[in-house]
Protein backbone atom coordinates (compact mmCIF):
# COMPACT_ATOMS: atom_id res chain seq x y z
CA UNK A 1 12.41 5.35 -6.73
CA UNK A 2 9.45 5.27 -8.72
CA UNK A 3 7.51 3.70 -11.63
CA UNK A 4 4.40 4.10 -13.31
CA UNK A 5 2.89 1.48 -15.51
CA UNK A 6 -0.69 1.81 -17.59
CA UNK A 7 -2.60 -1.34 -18.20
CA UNK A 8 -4.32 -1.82 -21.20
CA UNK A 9 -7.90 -2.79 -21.64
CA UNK A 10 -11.02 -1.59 -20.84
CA UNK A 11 -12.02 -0.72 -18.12
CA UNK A 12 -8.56 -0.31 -17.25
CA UNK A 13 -6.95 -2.61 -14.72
CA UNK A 14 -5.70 -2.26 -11.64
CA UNK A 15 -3.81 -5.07 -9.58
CA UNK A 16 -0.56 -4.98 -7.50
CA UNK A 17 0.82 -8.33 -6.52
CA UNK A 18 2.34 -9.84 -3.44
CA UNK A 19 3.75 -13.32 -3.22
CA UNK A 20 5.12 -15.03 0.32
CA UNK A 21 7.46 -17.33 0.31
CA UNK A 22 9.07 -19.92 2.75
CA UNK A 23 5.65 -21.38 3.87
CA UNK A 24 4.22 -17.58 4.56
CA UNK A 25 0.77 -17.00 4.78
CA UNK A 26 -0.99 -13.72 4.55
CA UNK A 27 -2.86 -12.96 7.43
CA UNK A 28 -4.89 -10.43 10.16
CA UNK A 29 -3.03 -8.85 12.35
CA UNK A 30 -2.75 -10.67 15.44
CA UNK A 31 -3.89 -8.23 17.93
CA UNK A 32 -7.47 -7.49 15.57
CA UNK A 33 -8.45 -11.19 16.49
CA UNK A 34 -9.65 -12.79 19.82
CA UNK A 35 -6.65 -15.19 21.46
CA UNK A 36 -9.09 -17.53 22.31
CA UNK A 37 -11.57 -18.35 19.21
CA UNK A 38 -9.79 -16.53 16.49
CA UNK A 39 -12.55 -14.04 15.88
CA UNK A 40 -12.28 -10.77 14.98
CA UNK A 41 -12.58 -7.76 17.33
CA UNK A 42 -14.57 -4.92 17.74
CA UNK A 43 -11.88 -2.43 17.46
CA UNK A 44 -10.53 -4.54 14.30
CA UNK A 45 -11.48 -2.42 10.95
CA UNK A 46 -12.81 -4.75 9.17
CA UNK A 47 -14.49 -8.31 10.16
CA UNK A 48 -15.86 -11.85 9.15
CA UNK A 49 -18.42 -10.65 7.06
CA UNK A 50 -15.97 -8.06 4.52
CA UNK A 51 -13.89 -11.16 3.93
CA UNK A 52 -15.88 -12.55 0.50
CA UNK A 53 -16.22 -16.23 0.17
CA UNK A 54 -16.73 -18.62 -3.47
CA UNK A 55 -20.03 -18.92 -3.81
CA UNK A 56 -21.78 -21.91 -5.07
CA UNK A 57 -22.40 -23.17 -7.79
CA UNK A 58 -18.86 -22.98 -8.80
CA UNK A 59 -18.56 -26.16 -10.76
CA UNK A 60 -17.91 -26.55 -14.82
CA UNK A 61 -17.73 -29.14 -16.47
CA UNK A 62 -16.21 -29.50 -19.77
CA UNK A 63 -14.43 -31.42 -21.49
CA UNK A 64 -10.83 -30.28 -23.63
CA UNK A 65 -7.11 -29.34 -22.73
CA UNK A 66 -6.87 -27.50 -19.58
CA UNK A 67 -3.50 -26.19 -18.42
CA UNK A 68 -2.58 -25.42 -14.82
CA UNK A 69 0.33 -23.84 -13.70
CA UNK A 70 1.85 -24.89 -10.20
CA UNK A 71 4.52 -23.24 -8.25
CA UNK A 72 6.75 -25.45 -6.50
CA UNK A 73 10.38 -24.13 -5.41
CA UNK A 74 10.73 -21.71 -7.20
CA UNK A 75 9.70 -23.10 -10.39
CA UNK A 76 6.47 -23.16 -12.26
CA UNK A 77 5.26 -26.73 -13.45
CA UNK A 78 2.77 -27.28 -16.08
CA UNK A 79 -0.03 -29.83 -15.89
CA UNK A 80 -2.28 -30.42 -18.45
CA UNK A 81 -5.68 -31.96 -18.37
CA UNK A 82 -8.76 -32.78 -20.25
CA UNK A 83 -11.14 -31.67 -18.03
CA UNK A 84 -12.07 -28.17 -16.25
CA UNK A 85 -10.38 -27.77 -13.00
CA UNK A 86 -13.71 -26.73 -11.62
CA UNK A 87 -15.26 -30.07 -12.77
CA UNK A 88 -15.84 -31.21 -8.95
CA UNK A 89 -18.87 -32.07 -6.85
CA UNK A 90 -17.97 -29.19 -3.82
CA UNK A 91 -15.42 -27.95 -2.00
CA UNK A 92 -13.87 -29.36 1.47
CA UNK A 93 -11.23 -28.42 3.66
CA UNK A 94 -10.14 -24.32 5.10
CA UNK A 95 -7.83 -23.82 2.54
CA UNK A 96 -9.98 -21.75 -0.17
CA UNK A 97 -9.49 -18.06 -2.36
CA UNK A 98 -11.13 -15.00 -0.80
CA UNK A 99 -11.85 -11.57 -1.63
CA UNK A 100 -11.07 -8.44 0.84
CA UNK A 101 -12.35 -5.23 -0.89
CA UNK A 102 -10.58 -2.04 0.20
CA UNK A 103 -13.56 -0.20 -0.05
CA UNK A 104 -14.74 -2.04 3.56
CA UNK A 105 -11.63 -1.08 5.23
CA UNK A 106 -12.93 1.40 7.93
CA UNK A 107 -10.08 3.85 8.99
CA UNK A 108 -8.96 4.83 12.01
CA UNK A 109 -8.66 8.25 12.84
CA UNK A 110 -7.38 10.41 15.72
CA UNK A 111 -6.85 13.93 16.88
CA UNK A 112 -3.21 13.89 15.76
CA UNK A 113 -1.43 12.04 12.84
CA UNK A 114 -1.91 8.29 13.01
CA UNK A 115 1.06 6.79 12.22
CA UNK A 116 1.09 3.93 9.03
CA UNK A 117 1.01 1.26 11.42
CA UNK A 118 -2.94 2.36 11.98
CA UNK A 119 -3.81 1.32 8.87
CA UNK A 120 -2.63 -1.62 8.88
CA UNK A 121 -4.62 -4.80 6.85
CA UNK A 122 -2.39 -7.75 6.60
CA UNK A 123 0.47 -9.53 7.67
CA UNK A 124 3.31 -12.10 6.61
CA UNK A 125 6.41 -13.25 7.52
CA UNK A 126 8.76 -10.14 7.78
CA UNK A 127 6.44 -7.88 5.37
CA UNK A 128 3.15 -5.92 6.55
CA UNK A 129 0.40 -4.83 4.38
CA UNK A 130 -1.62 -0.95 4.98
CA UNK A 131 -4.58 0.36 3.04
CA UNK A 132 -4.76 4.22 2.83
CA UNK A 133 -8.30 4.96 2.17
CA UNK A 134 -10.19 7.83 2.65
CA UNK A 135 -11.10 9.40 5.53
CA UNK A 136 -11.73 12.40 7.86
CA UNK A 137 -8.34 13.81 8.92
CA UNK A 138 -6.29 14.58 11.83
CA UNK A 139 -9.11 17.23 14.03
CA UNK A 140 -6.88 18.92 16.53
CA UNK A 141 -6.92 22.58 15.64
CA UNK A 142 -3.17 22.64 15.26
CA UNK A 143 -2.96 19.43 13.38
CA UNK A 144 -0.74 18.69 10.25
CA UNK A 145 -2.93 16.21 8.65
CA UNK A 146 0.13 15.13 6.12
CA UNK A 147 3.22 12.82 7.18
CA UNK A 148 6.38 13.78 8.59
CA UNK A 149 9.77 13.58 7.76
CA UNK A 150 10.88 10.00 8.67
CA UNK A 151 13.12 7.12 8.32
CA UNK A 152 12.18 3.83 8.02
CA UNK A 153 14.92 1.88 9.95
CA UNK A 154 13.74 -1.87 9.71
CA UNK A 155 11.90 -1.80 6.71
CA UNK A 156 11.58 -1.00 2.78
CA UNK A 157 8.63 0.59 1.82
CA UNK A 158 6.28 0.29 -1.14
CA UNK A 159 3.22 2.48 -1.54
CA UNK A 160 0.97 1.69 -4.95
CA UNK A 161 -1.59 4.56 -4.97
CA UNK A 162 -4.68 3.24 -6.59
CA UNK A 163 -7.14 6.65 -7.07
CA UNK A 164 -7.73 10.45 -5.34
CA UNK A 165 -5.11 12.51 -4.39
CA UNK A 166 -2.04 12.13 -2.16
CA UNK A 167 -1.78 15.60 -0.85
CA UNK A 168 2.16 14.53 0.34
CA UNK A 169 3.37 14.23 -3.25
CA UNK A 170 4.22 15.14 -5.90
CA UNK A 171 4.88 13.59 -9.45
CA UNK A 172 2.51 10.48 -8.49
CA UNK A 173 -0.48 9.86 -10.81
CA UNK A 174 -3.12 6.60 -10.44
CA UNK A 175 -1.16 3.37 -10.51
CA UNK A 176 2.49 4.70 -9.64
CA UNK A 177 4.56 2.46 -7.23
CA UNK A 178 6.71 4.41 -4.84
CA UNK A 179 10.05 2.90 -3.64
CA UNK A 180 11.72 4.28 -0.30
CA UNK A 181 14.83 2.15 0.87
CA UNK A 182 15.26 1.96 4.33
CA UNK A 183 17.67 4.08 5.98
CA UNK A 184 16.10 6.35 3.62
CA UNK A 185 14.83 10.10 4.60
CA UNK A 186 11.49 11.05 3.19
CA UNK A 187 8.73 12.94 3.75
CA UNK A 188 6.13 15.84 2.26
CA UNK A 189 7.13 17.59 -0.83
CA UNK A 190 7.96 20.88 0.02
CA UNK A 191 5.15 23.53 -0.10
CA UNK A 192 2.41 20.43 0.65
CA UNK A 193 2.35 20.86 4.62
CA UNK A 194 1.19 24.57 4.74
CA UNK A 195 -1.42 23.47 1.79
CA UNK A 196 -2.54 21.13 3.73
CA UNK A 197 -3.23 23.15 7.11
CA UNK A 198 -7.18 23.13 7.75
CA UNK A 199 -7.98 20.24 5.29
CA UNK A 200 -10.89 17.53 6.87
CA UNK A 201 -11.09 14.82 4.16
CA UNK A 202 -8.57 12.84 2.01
CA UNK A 203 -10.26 10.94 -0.58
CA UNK A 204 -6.50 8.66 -1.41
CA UNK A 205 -6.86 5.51 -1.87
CA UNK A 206 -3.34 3.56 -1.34
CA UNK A 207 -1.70 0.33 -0.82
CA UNK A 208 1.60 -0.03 1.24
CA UNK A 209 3.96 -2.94 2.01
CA UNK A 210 6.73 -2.68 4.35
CA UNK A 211 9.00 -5.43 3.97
CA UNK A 212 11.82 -5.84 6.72
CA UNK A 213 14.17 -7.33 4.41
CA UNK A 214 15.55 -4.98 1.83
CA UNK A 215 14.22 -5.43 -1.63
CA UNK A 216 16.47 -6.05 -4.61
CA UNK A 217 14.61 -4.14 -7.67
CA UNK A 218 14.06 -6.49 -10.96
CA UNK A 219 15.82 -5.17 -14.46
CA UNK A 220 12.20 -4.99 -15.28
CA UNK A 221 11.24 -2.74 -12.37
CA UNK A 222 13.86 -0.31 -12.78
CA UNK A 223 13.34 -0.09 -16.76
CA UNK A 224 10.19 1.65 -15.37
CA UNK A 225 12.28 4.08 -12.85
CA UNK A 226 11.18 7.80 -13.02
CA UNK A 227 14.61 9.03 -12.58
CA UNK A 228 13.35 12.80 -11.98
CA UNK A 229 11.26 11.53 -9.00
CA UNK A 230 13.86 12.09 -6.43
CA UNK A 231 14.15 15.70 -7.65
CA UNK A 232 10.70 16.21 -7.29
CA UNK A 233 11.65 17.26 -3.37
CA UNK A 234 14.52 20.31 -4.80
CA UNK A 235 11.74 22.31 -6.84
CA UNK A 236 10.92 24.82 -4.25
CA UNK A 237 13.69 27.12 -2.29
CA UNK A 238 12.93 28.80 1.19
CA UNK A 239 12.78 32.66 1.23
CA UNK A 240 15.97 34.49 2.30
CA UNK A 241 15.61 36.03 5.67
CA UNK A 242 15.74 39.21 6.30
CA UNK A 243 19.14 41.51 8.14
CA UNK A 244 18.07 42.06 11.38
CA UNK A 245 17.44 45.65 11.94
CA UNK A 246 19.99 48.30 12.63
CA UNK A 247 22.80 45.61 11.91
CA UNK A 248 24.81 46.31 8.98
CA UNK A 249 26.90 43.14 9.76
CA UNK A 250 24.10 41.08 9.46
CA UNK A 251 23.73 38.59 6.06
CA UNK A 252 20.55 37.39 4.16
CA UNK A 253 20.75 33.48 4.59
CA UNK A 254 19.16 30.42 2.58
């Protein structure tokens, strides 16, 4: 399953959002940070200093009708008041907005296909967050830089590809959202593995969540489906092979 949607404005937009519920926080990895102070490691890619704090001053103050919207169970509550939110003095306590820009994700890269796990960024209760940015691929001389066929047996999976070029698909432009069930088989378009043989760089840029509770698709997600996508696998047929020499019984087979 797939959808594509276009944001208007200019420059364009480009978001994809992820809400936790049930008291989840989004969070490293815990094997990128220290057990003991909480710190980030060296083999982590990224650290302290990529995560982007509010900077001061971040006050306003003004005066009017200023409505805030609260979610609480389930429900969004509206409060309005006649001041800005950001009419304060400073900020106190941990619990504050920050910015993570892909862009200072540093991959991780191997002699063989690193497997999505590798690229992992964040984590939640039952749902894990990758970035697929670009980087130098797979350098073993008999390497097949692009995925393989595979199931995903705990887990949905969601890829939004930001920019560049996904060499494993087809039918997938800037700001299509990819939908692969679990259970589900799924892999390289045909014809994209022997393209790929010999490539060093991939300049995609990707999101992907893996949630290990199956997703239940809104009426306003699947008013977006590209039914054709799952066709988009069938559009190439392998080459018959030929009757083995000096065997008239032999056939040509698919």
């Amino acid at each position: 399953m797939v959808f594509n949607e276009q944001p208007e404005g200019q420059p364009p937009a480009k978001f994809i959002c992820f809400e936790t519920m049930n008291t989840s926080h989004i969070l490293p990895p815990p094997r990128y940070l220290s057990k003991k102070t909480s710190q980030f490691l060296e083999h982590a890619p990224y650290c302290e200093r990529d995560l982007r704090l509010p900077q001061l001053p971040m006050t306003h103050d003004e005066q009017g009708e200023f409505e805030v919207r609260i979610k609480a169970r389930d429900s969004v509550h509206s409060y309005i008041y006649s001041y800005h939110p950001l009419d304060v003095v400073g900020w106190d306590g941990c619990y504050y907005p920050y910015i993570f820009n892909i862009d200072d994700f540093s991959p991780i890269v191997g002699k063989h296909h690193m497997p999505p796990p590798t690229h992992q960024t964040f984590e939640g209760h039952n749902f894990v967050i990758c970035s697929f940015c670009p980087r130098v691929l797979d350098f073993h001389p008999q390497a097949v830089p692009v995925p393989y066929y595979h199931s995903n047996l705990d887990s949905d999976e969601v890829l939004y590809y930001v920019e560049g070029n996904y060499k494993a698909r087809k039918g997938i432009e800037q700001c299509s959202v990819s939908l692969h069930p679990q259970g589900i088989a799924h892999g390289p378009h045909p014809g994209t593995v022997e393209k790929s043989l010999g490539a060093k760089w991939t300049d995609e840029l990707a999101v992907m969540c893996d949630t290990f509770r199956p997703l239940h698709p809104t009426k306003a997600a699947l008013d977006l489906d590209d039914p054709d996508y799952p066709q988009s696998w069938s559009d190439w047929k392998p080459e018959p092979v030929a009757p083995a020499p000096g065997n008239d019984d032999s056939v040509s087979t698919w």
